[in-house]
C-alpha atoms as a PDB file:
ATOM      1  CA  UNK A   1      94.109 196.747 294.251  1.00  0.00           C
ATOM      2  CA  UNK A   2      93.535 194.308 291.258  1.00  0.00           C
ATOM      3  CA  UNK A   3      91.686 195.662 288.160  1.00  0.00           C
ATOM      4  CA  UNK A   4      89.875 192.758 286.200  1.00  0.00           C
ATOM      5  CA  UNK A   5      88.929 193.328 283.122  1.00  0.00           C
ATOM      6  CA  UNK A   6      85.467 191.801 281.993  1.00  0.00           C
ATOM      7  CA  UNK A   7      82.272 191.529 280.066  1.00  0.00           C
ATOM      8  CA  UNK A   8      79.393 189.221 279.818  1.00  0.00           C
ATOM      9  CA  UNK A   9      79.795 189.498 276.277  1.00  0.00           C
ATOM     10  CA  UNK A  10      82.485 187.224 276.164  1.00  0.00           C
ATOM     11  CA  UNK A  11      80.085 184.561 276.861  1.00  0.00           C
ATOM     12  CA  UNK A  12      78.791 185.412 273.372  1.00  0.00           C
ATOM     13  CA  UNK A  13      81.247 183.590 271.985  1.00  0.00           C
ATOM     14  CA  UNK A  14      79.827 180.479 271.320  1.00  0.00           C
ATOM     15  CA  UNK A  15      82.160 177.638 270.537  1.00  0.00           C
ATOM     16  CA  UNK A  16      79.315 174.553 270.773  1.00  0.00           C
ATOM     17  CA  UNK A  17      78.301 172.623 273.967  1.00  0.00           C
ATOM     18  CA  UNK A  18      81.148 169.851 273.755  1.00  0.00           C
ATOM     19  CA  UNK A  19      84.169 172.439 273.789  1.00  0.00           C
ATOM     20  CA  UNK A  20      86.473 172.398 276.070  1.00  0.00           C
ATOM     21  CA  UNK A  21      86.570 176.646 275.505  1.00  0.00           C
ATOM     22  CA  UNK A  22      83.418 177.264 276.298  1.00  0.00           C
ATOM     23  CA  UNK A  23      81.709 180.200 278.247  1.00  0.00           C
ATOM     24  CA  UNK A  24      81.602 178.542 281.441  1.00  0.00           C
ATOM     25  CA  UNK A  25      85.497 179.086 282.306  1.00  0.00           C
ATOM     26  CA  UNK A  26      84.380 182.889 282.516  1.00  0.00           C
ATOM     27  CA  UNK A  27      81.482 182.227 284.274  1.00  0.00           C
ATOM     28  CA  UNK A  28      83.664 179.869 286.842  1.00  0.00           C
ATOM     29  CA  UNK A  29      86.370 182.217 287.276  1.00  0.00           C
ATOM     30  CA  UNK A  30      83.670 185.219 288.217  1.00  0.00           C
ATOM     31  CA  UNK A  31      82.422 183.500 290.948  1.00  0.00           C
ATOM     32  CA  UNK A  32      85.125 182.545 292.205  1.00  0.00           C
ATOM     33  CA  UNK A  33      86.628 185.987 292.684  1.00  0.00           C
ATOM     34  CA  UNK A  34      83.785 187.210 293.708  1.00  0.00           C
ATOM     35  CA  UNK A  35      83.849 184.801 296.663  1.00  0.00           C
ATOM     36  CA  UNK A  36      87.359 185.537 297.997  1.00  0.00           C
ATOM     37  CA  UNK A  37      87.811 187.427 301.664  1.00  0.00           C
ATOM     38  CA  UNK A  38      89.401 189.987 299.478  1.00  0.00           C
ATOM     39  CA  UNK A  39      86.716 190.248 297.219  1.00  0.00           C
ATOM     40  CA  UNK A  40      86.915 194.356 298.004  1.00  0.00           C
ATOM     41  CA  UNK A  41      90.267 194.577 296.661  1.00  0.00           C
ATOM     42  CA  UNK A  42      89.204 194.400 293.024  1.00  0.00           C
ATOM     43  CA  UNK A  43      88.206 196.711 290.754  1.00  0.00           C
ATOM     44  CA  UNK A  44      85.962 195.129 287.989  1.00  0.00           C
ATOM     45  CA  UNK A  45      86.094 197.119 284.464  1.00  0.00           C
ATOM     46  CA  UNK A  46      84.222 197.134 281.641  1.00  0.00           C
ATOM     47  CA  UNK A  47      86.333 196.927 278.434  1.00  0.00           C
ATOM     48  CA  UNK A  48      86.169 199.790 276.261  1.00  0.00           C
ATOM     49  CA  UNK A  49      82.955 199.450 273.782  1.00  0.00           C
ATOM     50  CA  UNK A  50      84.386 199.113 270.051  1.00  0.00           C
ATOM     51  CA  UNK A  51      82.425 202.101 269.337  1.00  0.00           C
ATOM     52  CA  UNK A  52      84.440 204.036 271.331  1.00  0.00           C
ATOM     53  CA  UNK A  53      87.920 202.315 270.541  1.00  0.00           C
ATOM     54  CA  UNK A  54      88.729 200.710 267.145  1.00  0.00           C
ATOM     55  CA  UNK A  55      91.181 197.922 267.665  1.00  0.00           C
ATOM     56  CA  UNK A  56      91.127 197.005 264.107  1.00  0.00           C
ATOM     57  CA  UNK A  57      94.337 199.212 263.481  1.00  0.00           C
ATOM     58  CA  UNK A  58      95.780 197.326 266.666  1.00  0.00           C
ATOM     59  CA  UNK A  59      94.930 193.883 265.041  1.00  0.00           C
ATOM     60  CA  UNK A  60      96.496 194.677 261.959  1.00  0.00           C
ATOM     61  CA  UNK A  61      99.525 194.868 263.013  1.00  0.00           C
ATOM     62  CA  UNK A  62      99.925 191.308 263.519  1.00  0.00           C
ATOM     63  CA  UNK A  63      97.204 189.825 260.802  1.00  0.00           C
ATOM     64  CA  UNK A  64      97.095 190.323 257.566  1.00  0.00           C
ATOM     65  CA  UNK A  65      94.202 191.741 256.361  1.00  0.00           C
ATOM     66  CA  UNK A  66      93.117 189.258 253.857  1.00  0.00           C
ATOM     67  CA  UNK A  67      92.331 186.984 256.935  1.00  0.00           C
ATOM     68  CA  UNK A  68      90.741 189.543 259.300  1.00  0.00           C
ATOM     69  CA  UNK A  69      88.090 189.876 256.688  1.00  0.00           C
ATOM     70  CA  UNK A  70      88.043 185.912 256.235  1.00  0.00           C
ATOM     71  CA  UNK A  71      87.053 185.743 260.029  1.00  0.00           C
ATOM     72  CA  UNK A  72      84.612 188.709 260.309  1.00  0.00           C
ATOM     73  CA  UNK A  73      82.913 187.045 256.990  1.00  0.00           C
ATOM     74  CA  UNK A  74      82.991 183.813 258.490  1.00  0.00           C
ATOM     75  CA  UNK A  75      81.554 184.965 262.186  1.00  0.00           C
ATOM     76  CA  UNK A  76      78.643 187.480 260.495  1.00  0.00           C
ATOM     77  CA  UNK A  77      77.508 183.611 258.894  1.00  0.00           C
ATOM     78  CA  UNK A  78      74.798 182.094 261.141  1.00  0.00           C
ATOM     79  CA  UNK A  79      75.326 179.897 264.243  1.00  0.00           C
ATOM     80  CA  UNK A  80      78.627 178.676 264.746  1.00  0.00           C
ATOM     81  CA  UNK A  81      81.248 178.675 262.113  1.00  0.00           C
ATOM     82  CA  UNK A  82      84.590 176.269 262.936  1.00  0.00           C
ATOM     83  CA  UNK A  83      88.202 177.400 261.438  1.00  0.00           C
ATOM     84  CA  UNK A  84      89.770 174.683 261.743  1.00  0.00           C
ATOM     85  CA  UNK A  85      88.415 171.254 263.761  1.00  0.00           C
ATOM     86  CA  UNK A  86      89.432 173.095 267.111  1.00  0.00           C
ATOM     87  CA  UNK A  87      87.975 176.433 266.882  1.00  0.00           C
ATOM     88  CA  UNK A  88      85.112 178.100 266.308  1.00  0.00           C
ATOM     89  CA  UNK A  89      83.869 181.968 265.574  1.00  0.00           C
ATOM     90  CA  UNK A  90      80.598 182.993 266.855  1.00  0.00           C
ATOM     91  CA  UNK A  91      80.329 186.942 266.698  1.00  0.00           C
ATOM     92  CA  UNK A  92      83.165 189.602 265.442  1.00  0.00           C
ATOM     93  CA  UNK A  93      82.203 192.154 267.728  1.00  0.00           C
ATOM     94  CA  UNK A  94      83.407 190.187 270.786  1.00  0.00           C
ATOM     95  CA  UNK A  95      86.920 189.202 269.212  1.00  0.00           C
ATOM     96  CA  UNK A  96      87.308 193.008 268.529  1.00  0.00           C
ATOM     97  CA  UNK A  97      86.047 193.453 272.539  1.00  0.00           C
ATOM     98  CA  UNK A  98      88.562 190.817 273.696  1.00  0.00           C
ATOM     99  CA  UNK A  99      91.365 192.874 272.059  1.00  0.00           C
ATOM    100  CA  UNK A 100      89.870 196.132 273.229  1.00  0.00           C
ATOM    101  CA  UNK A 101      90.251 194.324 277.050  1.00  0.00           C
ATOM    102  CA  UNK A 102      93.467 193.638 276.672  1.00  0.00           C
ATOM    103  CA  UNK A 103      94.262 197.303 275.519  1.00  0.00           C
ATOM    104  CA  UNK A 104      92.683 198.436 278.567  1.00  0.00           C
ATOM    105  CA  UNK A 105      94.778 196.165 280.907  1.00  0.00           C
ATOM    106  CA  UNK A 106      97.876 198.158 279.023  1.00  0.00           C
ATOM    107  CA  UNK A 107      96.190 201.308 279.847  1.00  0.00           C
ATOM    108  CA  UNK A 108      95.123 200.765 283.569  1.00  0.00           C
ATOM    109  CA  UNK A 109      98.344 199.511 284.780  1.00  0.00           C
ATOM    110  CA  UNK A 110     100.124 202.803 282.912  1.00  0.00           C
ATOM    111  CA  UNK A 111      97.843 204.961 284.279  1.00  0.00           C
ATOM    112  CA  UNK A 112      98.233 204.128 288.062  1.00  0.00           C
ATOM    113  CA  UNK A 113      94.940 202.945 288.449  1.00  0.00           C
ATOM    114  CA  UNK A 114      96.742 199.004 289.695  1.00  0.00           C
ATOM    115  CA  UNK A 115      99.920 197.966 289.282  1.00  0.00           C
ATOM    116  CA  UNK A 116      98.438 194.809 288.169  1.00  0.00           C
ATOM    117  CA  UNK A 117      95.276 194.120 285.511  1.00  0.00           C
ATOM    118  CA  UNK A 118      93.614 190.762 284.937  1.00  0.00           C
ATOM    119  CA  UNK A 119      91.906 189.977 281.493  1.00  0.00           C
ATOM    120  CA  UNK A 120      89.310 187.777 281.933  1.00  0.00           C
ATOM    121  CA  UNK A 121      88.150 187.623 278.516  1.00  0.00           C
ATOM    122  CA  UNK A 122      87.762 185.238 275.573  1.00  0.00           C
ATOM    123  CA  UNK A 123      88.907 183.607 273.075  1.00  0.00           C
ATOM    124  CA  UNK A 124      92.278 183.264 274.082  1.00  0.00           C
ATOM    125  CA  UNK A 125      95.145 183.969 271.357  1.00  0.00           C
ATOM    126  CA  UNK A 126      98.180 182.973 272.091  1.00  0.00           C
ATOM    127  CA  UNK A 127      97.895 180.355 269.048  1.00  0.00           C
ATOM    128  CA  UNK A 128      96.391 182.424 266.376  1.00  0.00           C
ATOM    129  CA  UNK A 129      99.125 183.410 263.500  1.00  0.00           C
ATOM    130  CA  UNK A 130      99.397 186.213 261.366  1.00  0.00           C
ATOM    131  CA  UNK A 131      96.975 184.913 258.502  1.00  0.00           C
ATOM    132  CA  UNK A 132      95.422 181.940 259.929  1.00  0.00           C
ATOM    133  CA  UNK A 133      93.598 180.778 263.416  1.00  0.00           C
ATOM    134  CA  UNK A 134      93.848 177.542 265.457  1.00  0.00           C
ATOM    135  CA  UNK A 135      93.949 176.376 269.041  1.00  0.00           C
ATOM    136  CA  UNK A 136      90.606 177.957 270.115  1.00  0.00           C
ATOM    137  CA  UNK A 137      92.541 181.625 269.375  1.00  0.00           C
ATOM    138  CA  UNK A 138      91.788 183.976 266.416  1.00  0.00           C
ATOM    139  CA  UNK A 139      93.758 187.081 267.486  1.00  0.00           C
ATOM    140  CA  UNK A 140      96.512 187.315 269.005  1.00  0.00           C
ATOM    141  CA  UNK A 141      95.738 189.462 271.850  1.00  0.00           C
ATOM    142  CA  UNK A 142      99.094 189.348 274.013  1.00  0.00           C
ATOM    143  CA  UNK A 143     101.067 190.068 270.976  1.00  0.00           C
ATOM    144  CA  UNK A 144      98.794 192.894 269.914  1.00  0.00           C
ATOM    145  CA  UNK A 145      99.055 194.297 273.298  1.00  0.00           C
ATOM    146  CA  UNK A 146     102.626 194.656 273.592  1.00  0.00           C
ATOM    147  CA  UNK A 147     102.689 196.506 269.862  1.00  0.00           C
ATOM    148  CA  UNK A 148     100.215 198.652 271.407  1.00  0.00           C
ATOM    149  CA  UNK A 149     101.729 199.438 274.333  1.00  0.00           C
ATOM    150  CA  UNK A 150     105.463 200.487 272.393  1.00  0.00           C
ATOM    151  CA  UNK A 151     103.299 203.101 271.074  1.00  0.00           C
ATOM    152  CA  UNK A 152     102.725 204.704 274.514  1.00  0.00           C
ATOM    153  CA  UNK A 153     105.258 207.327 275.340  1.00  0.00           C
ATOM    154  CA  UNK A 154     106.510 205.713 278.899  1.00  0.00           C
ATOM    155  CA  UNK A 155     107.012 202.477 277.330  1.00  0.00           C
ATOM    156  CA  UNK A 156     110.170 201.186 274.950  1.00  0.00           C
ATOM    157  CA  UNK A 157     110.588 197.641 276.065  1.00  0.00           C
ATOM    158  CA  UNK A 158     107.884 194.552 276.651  1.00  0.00           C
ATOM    159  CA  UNK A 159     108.343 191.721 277.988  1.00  0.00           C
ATOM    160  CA  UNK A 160     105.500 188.489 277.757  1.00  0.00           C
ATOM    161  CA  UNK A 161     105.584 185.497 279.814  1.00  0.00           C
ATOM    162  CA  UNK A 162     103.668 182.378 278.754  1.00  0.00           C
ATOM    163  CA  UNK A 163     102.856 180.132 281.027  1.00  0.00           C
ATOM    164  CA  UNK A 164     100.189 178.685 279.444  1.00  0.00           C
ATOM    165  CA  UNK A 165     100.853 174.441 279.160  1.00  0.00           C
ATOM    166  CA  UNK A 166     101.188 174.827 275.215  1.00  0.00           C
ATOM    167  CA  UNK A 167     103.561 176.710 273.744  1.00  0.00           C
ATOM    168  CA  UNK A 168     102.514 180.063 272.213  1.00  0.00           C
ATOM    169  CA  UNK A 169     103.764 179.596 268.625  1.00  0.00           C
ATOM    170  CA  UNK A 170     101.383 182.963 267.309  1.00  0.00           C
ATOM    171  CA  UNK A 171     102.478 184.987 269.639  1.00  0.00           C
ATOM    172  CA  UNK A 172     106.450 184.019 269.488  1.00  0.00           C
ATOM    173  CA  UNK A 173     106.241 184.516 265.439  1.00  0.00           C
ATOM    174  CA  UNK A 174     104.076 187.934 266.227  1.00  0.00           C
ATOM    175  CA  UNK A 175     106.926 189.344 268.321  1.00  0.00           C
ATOM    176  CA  UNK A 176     110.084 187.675 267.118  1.00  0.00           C
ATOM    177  CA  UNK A 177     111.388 190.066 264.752  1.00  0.00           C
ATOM    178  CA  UNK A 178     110.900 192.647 267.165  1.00  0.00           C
ATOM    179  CA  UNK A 179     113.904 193.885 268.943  1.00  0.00           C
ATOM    180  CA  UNK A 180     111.645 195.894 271.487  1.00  0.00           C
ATOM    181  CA  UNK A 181     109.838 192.778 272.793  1.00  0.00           C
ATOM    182  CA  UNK A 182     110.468 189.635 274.704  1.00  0.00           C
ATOM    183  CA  UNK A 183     108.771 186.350 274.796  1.00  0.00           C
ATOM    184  CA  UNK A 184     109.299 183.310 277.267  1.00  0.00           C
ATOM    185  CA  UNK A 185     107.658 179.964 277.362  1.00  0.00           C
ATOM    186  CA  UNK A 186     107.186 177.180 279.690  1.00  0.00           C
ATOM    187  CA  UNK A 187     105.590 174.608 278.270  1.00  0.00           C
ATOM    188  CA  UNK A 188     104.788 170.612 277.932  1.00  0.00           C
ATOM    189  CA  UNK A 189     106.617 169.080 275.071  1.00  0.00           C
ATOM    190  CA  UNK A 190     105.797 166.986 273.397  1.00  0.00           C
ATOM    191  CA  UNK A 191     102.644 168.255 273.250  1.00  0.00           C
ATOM    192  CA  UNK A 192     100.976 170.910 270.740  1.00  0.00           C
ATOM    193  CA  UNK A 193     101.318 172.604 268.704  1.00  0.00           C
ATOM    194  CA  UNK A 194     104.733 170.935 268.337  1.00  0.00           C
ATOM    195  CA  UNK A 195     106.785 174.488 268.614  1.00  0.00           C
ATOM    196  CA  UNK A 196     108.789 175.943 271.018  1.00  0.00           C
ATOM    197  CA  UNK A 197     112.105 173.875 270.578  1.00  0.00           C
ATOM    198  CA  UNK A 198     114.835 175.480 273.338  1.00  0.00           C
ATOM    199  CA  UNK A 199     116.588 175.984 270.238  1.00  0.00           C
ATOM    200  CA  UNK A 200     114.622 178.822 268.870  1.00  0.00           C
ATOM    201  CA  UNK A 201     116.104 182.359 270.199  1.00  0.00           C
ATOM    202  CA  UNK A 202     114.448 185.002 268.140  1.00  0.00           C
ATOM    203  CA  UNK A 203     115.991 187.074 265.695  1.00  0.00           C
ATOM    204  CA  UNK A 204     117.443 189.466 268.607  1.00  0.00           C
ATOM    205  CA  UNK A 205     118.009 186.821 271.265  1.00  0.00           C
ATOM    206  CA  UNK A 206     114.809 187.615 272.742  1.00  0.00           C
ATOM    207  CA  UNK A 207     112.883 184.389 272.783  1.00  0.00           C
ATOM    208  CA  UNK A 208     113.408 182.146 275.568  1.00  0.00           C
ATOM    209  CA  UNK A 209     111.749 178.228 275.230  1.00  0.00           C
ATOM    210  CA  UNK A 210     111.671 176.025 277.985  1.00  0.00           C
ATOM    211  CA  UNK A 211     109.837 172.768 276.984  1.00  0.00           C
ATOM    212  CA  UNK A 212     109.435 170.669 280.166  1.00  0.00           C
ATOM    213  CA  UNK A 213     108.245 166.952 279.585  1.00  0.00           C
ATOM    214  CA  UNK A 214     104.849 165.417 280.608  1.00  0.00           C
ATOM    215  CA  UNK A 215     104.441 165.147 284.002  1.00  0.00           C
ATOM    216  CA  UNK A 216     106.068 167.961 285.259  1.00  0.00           C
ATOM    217  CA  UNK A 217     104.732 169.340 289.097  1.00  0.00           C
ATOM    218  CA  UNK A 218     106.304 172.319 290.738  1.00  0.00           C
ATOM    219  CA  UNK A 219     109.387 171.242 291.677  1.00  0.00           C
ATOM    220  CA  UNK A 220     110.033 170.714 287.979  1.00  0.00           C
ATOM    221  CA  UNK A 221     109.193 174.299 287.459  1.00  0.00           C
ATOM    222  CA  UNK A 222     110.938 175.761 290.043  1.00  0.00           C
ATOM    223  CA  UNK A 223     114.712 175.173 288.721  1.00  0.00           C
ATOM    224  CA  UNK A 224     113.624 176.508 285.207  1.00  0.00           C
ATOM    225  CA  UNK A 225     112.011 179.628 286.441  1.00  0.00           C
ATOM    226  CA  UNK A 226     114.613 180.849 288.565  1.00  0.00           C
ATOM    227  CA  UNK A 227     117.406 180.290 286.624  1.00  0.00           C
ATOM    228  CA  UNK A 228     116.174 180.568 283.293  1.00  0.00           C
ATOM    229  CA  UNK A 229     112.902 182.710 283.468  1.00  0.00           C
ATOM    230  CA  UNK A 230     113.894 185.373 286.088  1.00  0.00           C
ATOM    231  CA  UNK A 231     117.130 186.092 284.538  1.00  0.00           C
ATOM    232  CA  UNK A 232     115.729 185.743 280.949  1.00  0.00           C
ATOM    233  CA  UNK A 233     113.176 189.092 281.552  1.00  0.00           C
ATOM    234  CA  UNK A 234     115.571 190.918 283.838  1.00  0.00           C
ATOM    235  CA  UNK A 235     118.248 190.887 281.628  1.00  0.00           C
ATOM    236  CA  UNK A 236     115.475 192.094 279.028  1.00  0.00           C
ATOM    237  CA  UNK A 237     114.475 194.984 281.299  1.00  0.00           C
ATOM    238  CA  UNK A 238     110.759 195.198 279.881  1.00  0.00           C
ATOM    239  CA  UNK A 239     108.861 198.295 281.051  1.00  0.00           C
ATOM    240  CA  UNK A 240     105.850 196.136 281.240  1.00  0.00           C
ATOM    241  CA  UNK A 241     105.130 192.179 281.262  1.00  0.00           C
ATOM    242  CA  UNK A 242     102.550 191.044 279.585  1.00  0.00           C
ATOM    243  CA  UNK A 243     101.498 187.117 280.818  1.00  0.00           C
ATOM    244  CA  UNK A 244      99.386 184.962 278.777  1.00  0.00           C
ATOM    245  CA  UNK A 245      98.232 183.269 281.683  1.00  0.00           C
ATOM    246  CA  UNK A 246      96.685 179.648 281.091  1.00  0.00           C
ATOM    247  CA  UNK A 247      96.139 177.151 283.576  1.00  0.00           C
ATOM    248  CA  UNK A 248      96.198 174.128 281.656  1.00  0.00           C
ATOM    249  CA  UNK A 249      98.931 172.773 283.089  1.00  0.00           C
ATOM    250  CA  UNK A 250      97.256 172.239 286.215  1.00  0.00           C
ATOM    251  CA  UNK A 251      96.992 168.185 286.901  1.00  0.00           C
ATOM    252  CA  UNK A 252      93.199 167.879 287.021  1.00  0.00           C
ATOM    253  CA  UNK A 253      92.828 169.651 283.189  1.00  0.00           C
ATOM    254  CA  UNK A 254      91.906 167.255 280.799  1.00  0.00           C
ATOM    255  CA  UNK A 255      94.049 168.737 278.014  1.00  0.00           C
ATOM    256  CA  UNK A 256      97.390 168.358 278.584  1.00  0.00           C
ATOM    257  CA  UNK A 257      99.538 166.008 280.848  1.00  0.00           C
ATOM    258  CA  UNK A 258     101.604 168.306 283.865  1.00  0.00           C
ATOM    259  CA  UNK A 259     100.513 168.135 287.451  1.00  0.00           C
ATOM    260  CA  UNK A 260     100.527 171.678 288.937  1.00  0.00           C
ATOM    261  CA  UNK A 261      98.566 171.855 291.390  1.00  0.00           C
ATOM    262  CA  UNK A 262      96.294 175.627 291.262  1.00  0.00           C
ATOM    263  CA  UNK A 263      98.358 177.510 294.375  1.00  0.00           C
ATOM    264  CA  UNK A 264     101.166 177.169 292.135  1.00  0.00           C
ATOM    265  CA  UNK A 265     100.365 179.670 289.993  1.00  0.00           C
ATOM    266  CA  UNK A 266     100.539 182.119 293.043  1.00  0.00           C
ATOM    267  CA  UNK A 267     104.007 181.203 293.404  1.00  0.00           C
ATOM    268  CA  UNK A 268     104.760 181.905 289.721  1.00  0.00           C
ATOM    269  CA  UNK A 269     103.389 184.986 289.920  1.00  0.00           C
ATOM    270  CA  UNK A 270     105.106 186.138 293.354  1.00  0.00           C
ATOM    271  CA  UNK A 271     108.564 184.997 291.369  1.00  0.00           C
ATOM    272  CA  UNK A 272     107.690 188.212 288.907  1.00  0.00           C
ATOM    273  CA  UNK A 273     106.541 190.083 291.310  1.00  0.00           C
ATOM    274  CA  UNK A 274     110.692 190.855 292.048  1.00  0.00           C
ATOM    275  CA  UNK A 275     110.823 192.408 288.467  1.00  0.00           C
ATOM    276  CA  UNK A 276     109.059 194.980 290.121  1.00  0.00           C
ATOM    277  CA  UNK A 277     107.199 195.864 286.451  1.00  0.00           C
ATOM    278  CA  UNK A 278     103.359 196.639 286.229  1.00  0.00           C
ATOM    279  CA  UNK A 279     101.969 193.576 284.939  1.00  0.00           C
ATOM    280  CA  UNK A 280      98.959 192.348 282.817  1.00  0.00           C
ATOM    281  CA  UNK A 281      97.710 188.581 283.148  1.00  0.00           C
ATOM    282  CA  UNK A 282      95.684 187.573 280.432  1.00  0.00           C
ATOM    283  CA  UNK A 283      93.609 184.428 280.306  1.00  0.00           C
ATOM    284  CA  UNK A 284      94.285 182.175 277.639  1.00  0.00           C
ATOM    285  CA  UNK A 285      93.866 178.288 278.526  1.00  0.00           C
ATOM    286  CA  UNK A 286      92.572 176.578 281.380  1.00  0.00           C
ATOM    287  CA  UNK A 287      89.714 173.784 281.060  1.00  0.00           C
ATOM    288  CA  UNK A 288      88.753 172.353 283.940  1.00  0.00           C
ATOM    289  CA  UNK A 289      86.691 174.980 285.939  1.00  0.00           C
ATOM    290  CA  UNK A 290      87.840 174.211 289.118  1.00  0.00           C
ATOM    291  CA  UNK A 291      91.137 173.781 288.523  1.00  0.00           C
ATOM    292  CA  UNK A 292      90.995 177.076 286.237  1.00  0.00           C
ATOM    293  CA  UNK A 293      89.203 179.030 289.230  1.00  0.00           C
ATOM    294  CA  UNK A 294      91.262 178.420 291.556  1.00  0.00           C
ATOM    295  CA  UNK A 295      94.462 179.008 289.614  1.00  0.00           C
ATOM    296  CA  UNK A 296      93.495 182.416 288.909  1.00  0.00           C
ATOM    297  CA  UNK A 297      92.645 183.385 292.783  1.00  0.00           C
ATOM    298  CA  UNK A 298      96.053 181.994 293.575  1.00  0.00           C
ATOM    299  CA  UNK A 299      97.794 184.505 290.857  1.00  0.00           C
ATOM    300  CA  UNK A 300      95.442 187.621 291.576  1.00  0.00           C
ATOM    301  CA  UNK A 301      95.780 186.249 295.380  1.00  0.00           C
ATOM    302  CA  UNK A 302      99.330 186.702 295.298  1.00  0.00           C
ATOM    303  CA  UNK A 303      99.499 190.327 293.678  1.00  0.00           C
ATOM    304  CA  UNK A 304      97.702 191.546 296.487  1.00  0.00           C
ATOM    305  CA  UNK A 305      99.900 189.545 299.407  1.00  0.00           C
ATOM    306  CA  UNK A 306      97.653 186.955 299.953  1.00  0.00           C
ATOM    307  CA  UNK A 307      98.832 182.959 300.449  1.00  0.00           C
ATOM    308  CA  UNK A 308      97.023 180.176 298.377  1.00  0.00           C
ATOM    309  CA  UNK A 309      95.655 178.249 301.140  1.00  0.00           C
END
């Protein structure tokens, strides 16, 4: 059993009809697992209401407040508000609801109701920083997870894997002071946000970079993962991984420039199945809905045994 985590509401966030973020990835990635054989194997949630959970204390431990109340101003304006010329705020209450989804994937995998939780929610996060957004994200929902989940008394070590095509600079400067959390990347460089040099390690040794160049497929993956990724996180020995799960570097997205194809992604994710951790994906990129749709069955596909075809 899978639990995904999701709301309509997330297709409240509005971004405008010409970007690439835009409600349809949910609405594409639905379907899709909706239409597997093994459609019976998942256990749809709906995040905890806001009303019922404030994750504003969660969210302020990694932004400052002075720009948590610049983006719930700037969201409670009218229509469609842009940050930055990439992204756009729409409505507060579903950033807080995103956040609140990720919580929950925390919670069901610790509570034995799946080993393994999907977060199909948006805006992603793995861009935002700790007083400013960009890259389609606002808050930085992996990173907030993993402070959440130190709270929780079965918990003293996370580990995050981004595989996400650009490299997470929010969440890496979210977590890297932290001795208690771990964050790998594999990601296309050069691309953006220009961060995620090899060189960067953390303040505790616990960041791992892997920039791979443009064009990389699988087989360009493979060598990284195994030697670098795998021993990377078990050395670590989180009590939970966290994976900000995009699927941009897929070789049909328009956004980037690597050529995975989407069954890849089940192979990734059957590589950290060995860790033998309970595990929440979250979605961050992804942009062409085919491509994104299909990536996702493969990874939720391959938690519960099943091959891409």
């Amino acid at each position: 059993m899978v639990t995904v985590i999701y709301s309509d509401r997330f297709l409240d966030h509005q971004t405008g009809g010409w970007h690439s973020e835009s409600p349809a990835r949910l609405e594409a990635i639905v379907s899709a697992l909706k239409a597997t054989p093994w459609a019976n194997q998942l256990q749809w949630c709906k995040p905890t209401p806001i009303a019922e959970r404030d994750p504003l204390p969660w969210v302020q431990q990694c932004h400052i407040p002075d720009y948590i109340d610049f983006v719930k101003r700037r969201a409670n304006q009218p229509g469609i508000t842009m940050l930055d010329p990439d992204t756009a705020v729409s409505d507060y209450e579903v950033l807080l609801l995103a956040v609140n989804a990720w919580l929950d994937g925390v919670d069901q995998v610790l509570g034995n109701h799946s080993p393994f939780a999907f977060v199909a929610a948006r805006p992603p996060g793995h861009h935002a920083e700790r007083d400013h957004a960009m890259g389609f994200c606002l808050f930085g929902n992996a990173a907030i997870a993993a402070h959440y989940a130190l709270t929780l008394p079965t918990i003293s070590r996370v580990g995050i894997l981004d595989w996400d095509v650009h490299h997470g600079n929010g969440t890496q400067h979210l977590v890297e002071t932290n001795p208690a959390i771990a964050y790998c990347s594999l990601h296309q460089s050069p691309a953006y946000p220009g961060t995620g040099r090899a060189s960067d390690q953390g303040d505790f040794n616990n960041v791992c970079n892997i920039p791979l160049p443009p064009g990389s497929a699988i087989a360009d993956y493979r060598v990284p993962f195994e030697q670098q990724v795998l021993p990377f996180l078990q050395r670590f020995k989180p009590d939970l991984l966290i994976v900000s799960a995009g699927y941009d570097a897929t070789q049909a997205d328009p956004l980037a420039g690597m050529n995975l194809q989407p069954q890849d992604y089940g192979w990734f994710t059957q590589m950290i199945l060995s860790l033998e951790r309970p595990i929440v994906f979250g979605l961050e990129g992804g942009y062409d809905l085919a491509a994104l749709s299909a990536s996702v069955v493969a990874t939720i596909g391959a938690c519960l045994g099943h091959d891409s075809e």
